[in-house]
N, C-alpha and C. Protein backbone atom coordinates (compact mmCIF):
# COMPACT_ATOMS: atom_id res chain seq x y z
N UNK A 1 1.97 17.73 19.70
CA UNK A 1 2.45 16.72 18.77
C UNK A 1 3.66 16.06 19.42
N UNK A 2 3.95 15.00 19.23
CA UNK A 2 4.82 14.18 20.10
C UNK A 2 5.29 12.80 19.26
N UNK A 3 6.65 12.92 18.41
CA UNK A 3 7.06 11.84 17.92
C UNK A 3 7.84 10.49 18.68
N UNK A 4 7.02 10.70 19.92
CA UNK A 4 7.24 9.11 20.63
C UNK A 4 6.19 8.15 20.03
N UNK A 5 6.94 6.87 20.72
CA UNK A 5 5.84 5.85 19.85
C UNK A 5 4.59 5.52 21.24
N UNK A 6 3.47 5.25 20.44
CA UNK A 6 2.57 4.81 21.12
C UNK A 6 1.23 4.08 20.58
N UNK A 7 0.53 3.82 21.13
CA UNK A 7 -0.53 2.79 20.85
C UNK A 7 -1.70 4.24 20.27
N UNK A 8 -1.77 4.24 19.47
CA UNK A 8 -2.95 4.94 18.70
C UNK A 8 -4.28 4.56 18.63
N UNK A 9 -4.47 3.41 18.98
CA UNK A 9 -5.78 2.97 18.85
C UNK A 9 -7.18 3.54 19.31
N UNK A 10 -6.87 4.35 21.05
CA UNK A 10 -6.96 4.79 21.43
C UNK A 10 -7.53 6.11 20.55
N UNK A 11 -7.07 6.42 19.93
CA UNK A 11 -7.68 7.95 18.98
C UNK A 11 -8.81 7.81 18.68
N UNK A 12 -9.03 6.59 18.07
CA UNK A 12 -10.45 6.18 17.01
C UNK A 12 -11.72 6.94 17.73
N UNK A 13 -12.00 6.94 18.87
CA UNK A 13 -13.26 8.37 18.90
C UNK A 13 -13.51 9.21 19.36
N UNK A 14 -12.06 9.68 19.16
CA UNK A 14 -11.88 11.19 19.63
C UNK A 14 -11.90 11.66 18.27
N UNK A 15 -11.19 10.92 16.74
CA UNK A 15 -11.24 10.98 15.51
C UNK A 15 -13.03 10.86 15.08
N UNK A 16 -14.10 10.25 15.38
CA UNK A 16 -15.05 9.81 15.03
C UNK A 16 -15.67 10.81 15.59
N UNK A 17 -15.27 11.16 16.92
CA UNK A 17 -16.23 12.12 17.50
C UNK A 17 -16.16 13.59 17.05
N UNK A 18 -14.59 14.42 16.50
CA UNK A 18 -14.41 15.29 16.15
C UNK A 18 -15.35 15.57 14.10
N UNK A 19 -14.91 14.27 13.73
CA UNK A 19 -16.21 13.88 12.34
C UNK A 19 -17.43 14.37 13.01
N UNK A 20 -17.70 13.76 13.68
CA UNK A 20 -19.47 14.27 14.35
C UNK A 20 -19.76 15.41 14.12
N UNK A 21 -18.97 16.01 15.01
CA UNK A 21 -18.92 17.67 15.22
C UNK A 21 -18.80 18.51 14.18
N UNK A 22 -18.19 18.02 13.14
CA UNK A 22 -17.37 18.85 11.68
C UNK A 22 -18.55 18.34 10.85
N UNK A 23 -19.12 17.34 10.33
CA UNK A 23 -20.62 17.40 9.92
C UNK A 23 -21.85 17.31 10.44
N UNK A 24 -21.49 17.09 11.79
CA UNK A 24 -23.43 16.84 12.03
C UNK A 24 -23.66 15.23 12.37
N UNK A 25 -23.20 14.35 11.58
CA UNK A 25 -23.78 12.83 11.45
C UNK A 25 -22.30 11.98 12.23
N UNK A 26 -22.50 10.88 12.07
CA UNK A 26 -21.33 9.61 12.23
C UNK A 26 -21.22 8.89 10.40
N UNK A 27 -20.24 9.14 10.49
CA UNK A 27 -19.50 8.26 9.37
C UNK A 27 -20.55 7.00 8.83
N UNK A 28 -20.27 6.23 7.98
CA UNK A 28 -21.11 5.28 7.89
C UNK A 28 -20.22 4.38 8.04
N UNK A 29 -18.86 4.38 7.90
CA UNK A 29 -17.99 3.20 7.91
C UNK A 29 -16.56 3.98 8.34
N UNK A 30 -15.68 3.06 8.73
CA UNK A 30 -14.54 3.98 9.28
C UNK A 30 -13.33 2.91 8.63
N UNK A 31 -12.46 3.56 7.99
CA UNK A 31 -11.49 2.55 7.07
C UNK A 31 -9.92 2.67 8.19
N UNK A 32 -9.84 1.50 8.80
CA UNK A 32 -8.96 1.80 9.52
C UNK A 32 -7.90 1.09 9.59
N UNK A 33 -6.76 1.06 10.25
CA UNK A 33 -5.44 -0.19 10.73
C UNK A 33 -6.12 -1.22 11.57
N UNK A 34 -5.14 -1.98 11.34
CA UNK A 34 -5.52 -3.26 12.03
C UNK A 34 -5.36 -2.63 13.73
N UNK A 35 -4.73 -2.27 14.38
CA UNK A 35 -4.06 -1.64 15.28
C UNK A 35 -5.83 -0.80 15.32
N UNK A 36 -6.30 -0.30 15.68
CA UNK A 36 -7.41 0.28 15.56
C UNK A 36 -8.79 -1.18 15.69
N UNK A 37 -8.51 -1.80 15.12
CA UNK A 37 -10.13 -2.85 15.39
C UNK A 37 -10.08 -3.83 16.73
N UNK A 38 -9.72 -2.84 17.59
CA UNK A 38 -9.71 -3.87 18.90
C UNK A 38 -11.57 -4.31 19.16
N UNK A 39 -11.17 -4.95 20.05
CA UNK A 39 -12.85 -5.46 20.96
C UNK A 39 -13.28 -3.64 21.35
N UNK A 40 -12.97 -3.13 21.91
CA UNK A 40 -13.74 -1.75 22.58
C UNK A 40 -14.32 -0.97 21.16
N UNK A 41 -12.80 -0.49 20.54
CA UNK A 41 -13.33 -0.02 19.33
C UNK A 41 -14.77 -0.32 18.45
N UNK A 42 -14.23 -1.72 18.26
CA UNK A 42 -15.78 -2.76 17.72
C UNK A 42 -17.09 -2.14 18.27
N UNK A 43 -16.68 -2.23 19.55
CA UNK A 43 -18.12 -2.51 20.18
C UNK A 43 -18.38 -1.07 19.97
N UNK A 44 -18.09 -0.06 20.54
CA UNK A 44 -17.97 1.60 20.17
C UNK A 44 -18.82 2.03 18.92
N UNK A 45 -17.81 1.11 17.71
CA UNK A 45 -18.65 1.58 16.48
C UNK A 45 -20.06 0.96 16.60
N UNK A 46 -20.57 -0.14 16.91
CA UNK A 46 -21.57 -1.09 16.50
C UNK A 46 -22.73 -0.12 17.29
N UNK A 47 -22.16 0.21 18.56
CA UNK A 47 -23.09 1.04 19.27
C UNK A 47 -23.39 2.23 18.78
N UNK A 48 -23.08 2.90 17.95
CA UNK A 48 -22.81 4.28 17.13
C UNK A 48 -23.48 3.56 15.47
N UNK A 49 -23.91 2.58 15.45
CA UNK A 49 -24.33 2.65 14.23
C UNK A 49 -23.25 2.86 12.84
N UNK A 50 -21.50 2.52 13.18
CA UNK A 50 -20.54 2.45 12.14
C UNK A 50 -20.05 1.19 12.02
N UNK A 51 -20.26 0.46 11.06
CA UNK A 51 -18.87 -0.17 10.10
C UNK A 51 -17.79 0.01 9.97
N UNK A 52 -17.18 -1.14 10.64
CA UNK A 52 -15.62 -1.02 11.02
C UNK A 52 -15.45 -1.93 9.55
N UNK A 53 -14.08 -1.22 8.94
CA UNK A 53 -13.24 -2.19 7.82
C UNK A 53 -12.77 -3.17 8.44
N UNK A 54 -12.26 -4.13 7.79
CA UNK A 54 -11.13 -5.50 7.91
C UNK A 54 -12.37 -6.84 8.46
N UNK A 55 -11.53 -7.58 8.60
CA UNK A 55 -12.54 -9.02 8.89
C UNK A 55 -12.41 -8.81 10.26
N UNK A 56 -13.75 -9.44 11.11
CA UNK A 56 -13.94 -10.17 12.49
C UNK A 56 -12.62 -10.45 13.16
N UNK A 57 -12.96 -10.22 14.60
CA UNK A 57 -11.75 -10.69 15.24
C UNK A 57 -12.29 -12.44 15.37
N UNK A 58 -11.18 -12.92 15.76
CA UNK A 58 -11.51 -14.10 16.17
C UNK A 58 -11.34 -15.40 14.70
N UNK A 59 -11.68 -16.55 15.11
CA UNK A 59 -11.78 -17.43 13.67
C UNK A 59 -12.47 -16.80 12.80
N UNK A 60 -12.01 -16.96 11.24
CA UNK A 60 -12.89 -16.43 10.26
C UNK A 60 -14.23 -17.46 10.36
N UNK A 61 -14.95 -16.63 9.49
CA UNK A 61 -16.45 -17.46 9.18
C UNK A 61 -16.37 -18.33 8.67
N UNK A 62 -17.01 -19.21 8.31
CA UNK A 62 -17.13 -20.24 7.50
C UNK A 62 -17.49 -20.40 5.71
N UNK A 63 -18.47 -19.48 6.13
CA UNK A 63 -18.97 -19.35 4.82
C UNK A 63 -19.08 -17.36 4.76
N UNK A 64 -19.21 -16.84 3.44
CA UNK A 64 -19.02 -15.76 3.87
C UNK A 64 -20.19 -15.19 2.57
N UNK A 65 -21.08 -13.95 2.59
CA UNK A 65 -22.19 -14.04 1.55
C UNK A 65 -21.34 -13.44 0.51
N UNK A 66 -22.00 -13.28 -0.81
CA UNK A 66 -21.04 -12.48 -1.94
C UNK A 66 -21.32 -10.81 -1.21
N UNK A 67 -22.45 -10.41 -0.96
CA UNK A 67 -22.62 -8.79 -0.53
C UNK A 67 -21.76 -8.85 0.40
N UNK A 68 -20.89 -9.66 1.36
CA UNK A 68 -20.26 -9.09 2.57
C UNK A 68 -18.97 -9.24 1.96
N UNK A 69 -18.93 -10.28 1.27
CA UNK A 69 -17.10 -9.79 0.58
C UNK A 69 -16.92 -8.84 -0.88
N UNK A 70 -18.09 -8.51 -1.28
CA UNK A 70 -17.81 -7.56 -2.29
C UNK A 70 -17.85 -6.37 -1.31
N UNK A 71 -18.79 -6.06 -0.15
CA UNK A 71 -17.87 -5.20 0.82
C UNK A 71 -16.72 -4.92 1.06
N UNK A 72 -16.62 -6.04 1.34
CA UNK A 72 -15.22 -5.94 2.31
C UNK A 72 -14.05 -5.38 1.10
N UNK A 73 -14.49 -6.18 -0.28
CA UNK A 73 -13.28 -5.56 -0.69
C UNK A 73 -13.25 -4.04 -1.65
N UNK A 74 -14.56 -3.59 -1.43
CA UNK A 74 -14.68 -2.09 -1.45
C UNK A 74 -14.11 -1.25 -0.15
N UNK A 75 -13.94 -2.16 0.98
CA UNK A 75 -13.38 -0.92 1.98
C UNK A 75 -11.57 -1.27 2.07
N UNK A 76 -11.05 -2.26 1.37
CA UNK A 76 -9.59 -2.61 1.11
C UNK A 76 -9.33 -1.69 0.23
N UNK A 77 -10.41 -1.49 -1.33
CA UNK A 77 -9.99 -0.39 -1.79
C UNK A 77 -9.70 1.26 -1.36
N UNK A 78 -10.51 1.38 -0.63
CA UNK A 78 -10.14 2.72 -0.11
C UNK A 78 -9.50 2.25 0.69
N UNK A 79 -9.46 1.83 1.56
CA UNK A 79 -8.38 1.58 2.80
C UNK A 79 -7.03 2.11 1.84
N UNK A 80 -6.70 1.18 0.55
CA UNK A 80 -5.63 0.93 -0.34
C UNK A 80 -5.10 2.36 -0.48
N UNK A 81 -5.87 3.69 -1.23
CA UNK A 81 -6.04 4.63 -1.70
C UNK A 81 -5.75 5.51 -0.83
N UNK A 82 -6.02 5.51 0.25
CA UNK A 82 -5.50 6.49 1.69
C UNK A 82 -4.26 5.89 1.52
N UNK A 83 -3.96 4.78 1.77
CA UNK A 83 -2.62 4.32 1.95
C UNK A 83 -1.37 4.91 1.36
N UNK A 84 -1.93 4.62 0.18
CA UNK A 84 -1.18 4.77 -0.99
C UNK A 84 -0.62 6.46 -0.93
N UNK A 85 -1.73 7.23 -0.73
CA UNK A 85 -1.57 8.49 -0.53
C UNK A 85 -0.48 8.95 0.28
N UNK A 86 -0.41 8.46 1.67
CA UNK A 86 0.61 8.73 2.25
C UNK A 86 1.92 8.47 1.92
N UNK A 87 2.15 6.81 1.14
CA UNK A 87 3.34 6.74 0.54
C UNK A 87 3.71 7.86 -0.10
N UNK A 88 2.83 7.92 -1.11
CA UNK A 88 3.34 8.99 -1.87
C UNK A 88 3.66 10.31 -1.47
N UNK A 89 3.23 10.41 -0.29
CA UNK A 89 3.21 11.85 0.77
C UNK A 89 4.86 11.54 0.78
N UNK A 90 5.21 10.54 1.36
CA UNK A 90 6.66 10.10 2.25
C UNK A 90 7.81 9.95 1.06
N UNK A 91 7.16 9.47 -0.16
CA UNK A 91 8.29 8.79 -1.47
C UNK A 91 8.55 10.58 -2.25
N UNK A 92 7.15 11.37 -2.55
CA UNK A 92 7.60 12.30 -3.39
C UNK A 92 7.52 13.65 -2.97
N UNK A 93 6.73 13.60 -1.58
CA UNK A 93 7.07 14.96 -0.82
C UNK A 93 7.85 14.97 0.25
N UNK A 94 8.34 14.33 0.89
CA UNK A 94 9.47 14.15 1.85
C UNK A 94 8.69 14.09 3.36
N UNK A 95 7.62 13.66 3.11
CA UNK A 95 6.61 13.48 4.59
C UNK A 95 7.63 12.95 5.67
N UNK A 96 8.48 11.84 4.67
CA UNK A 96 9.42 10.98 6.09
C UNK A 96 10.39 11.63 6.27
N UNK A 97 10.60 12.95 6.40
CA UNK A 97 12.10 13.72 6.51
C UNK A 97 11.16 14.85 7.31
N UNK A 98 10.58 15.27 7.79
CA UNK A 98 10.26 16.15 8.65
C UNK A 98 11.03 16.31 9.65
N UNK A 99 11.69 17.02 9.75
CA UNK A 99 12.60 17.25 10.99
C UNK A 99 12.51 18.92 11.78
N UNK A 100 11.25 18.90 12.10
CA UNK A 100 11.26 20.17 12.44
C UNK A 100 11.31 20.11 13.78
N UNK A 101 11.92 20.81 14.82
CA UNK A 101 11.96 20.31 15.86
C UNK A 101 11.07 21.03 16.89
N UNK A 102 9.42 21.91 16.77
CA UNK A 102 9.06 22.49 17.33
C UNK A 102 7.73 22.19 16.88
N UNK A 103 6.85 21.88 17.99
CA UNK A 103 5.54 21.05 17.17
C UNK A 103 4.40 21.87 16.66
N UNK A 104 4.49 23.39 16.45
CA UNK A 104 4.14 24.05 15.51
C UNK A 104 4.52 24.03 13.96
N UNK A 105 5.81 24.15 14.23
CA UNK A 105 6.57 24.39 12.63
C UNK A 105 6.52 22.49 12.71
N UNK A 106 6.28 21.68 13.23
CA UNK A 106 5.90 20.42 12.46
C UNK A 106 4.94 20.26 11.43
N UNK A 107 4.11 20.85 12.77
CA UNK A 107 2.67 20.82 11.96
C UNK A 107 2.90 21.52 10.78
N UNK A 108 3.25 22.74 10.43
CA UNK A 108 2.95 23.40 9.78
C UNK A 108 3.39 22.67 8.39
N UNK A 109 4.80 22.09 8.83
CA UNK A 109 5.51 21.38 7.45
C UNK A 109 4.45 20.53 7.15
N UNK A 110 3.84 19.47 7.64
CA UNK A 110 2.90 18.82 7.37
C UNK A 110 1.93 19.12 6.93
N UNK A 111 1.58 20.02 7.07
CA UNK A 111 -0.02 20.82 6.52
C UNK A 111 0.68 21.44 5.04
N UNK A 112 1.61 22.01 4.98
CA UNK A 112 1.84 22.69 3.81
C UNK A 112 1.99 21.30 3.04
N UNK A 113 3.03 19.88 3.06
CA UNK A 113 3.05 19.06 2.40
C UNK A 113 1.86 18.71 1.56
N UNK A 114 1.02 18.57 2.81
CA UNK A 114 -0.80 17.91 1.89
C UNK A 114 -0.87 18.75 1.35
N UNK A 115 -1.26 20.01 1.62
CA UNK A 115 -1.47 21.25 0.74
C UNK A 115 -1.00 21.11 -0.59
N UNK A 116 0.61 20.90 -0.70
CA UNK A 116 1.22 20.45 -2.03
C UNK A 116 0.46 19.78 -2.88
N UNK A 117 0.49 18.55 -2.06
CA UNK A 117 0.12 17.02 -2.48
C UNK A 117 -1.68 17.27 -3.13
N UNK A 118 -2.23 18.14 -2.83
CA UNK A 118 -3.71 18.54 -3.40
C UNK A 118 -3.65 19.66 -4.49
N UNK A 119 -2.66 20.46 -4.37
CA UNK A 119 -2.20 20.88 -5.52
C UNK A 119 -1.90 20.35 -6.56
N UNK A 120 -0.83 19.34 -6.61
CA UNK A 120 -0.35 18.93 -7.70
C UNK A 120 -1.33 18.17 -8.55
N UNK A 121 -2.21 17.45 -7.23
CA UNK A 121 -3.91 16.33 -7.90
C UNK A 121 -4.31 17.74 -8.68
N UNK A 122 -4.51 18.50 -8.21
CA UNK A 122 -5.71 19.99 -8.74
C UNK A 122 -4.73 19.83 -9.85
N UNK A 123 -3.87 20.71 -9.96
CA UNK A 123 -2.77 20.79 -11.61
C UNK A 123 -3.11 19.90 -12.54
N UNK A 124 -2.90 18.76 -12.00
CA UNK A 124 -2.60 17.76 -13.25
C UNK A 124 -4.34 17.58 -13.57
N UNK A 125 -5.10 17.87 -13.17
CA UNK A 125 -6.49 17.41 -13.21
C UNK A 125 -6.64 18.66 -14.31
N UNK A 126 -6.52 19.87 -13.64
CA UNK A 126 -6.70 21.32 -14.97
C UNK A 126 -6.24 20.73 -16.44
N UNK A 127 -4.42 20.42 -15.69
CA UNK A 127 -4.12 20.60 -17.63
C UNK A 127 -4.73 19.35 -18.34
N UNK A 128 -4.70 18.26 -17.78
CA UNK A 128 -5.43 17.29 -18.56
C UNK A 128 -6.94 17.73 -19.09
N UNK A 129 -7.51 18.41 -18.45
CA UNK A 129 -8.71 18.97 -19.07
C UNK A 129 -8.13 20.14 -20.45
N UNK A 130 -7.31 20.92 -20.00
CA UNK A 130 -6.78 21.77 -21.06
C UNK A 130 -6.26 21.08 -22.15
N UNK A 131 -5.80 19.78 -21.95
CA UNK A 131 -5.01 19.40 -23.46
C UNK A 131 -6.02 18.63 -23.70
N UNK A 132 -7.34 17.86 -23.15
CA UNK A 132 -8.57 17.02 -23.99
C UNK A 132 -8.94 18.35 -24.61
N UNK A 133 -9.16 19.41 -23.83
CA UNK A 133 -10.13 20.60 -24.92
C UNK A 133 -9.04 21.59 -25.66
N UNK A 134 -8.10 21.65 -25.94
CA UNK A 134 -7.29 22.30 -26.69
C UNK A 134 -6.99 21.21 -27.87
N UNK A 135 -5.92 19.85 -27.38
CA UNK A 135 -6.23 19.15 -28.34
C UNK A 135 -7.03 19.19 -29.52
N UNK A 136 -8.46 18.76 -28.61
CA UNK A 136 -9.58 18.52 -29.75
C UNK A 136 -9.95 19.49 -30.64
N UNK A 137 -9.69 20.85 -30.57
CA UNK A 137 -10.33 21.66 -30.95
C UNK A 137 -8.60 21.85 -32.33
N UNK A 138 -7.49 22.05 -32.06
CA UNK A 138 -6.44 21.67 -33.12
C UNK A 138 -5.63 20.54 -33.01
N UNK A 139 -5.50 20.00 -33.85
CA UNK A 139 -4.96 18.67 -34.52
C UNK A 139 -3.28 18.71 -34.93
N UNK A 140 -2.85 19.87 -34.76
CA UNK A 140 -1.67 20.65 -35.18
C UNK A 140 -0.63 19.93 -34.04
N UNK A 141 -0.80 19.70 -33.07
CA UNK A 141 0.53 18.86 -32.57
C UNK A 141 0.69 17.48 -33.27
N UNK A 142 -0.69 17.04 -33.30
CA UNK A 142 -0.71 15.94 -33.73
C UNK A 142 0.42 15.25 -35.51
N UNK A 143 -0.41 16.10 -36.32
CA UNK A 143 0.72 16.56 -37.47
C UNK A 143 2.11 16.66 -37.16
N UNK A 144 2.81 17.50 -36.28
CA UNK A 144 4.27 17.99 -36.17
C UNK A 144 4.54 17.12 -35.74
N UNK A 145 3.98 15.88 -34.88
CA UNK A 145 5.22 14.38 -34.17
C UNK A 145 5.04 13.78 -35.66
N UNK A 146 3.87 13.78 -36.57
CA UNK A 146 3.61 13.02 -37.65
C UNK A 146 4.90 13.10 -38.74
N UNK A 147 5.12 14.58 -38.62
CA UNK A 147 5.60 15.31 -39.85
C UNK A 147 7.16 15.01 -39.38
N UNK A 148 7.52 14.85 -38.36
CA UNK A 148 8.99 14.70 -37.54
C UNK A 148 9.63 13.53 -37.46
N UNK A 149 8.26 12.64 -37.24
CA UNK A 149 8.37 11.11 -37.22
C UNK A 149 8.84 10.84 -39.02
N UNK A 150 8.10 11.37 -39.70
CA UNK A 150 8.18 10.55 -41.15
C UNK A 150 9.62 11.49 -41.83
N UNK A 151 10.07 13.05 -41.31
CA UNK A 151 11.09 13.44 -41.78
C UNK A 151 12.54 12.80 -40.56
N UNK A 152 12.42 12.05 -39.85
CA UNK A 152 13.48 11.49 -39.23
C UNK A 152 13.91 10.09 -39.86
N UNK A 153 12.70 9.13 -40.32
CA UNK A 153 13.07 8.27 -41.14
C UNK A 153 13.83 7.99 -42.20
N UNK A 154 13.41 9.19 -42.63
CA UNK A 154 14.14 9.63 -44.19
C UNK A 154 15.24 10.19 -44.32
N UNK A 155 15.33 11.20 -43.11
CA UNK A 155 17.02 11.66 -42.44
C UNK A 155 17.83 9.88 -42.37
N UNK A 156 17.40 9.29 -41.24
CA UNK A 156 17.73 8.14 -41.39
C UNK A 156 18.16 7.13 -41.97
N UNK A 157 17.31 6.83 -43.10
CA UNK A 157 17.58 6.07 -43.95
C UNK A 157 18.61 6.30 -45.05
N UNK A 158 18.18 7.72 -45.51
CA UNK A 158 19.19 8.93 -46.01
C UNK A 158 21.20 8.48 -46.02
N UNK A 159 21.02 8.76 -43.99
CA UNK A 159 21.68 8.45 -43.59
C UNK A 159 22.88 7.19 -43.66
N UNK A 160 21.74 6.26 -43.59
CA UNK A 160 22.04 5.11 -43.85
C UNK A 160 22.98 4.16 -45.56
N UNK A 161 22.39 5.39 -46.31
CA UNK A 161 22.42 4.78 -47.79
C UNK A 161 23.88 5.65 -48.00
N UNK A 162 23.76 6.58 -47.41
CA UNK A 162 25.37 7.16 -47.70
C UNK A 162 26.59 6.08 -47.28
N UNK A 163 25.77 5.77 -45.30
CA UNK A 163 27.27 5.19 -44.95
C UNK A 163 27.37 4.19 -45.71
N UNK A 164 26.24 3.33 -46.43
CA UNK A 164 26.54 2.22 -46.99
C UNK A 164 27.40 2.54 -48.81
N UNK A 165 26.93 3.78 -49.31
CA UNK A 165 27.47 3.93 -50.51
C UNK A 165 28.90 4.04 -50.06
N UNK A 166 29.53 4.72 -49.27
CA UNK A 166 30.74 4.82 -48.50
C UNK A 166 31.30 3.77 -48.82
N UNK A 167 31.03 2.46 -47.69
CA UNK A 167 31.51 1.24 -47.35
C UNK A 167 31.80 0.74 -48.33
N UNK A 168 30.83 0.71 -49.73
CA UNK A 168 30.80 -0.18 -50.78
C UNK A 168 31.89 0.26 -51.90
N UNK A 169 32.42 2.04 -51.42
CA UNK A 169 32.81 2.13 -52.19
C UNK A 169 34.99 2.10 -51.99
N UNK A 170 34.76 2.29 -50.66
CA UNK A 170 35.58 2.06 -49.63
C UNK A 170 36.60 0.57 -50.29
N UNK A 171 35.60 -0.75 -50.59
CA UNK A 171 35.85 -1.87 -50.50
C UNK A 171 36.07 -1.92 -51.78
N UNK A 172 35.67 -1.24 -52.81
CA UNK A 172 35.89 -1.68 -54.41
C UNK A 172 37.53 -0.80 -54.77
């Protein structure tokens, strides 16, 4: 692992080829950076039978069919959704603060992060199932915000009629 900068593009099928190996097949489409859809790449996938995301190099088309841009913007959505993922890797698990300085214990911070980050999806996925089927089955929380809501009003208002008997009486 090596946090110098460099041209990545280069990865795309050593990444495609290690997919191969880990199922059996080639991808059907590969959702990638712009940095990634060079001419070689292109040609790589086309020869391999994959779909590269993003538009054509070169001038756009002219005309474009509805099936190729309701494509296209099914692979922006996922493109979007990976994306997004990592932000959120960097904004709420501290992906961009890795400072480990030994490219084991990098990795490792990194691997445990996702790990997190699939946890917390798993969690929140359980209890939301636990409170649709607990919920439904008692109605009893539902009542107590009811019962809290309508005895705070009345505290309130309560409230209210004193400071005003006060004031009124304050002034006479």
């Amino acid at each position: 692992m090596s946090w110098d900068s460099f041209n990545e593009s280069g990865d795309l099928k050593a990444q495609v080829e290690a997919y191969y190996r880990f199922t059996g097949y080639y991808p059907e489409s590969v959702h990638a950076d712009r940095i990634y859809r060079n001419r070689e790449n292109r040609a790589w996938c086309k020869e391999k039978g994959i779909r590269i995301s993003g538009p054509p190099l070169g001038r756009p088309p002219a005309n474009v069919s509805k099936a190729k841009k309701k494509q296209a913007l099914e692979d922006e959505r996922i493109r979007n959704a990976i994306e997004g993922k990592f932000g959120q890797g960097k904004r709420r698990f501290g992906l961009n603060r890795v400072m480990a300085k030994l490219d084991n214990t990098s990795a490792t911070v990194i691997a445990i992060t996702f790990l997190v980050i699939n946890l917390t999806t798993w969690w929140r996925r359980v209890f939301c199932v636990f409170l649709y089927l607990f919920g439904k089955r008692t109605p009893v929380f539902g009542w107590k915000i009811i019962y809290h809501y309508i005895w705070w009003n009345r505290y309130r208002k309560n409230l209210y009629l004193t400071q005003l008997s006060d004031i009124v009486s304050s002034c006479s």
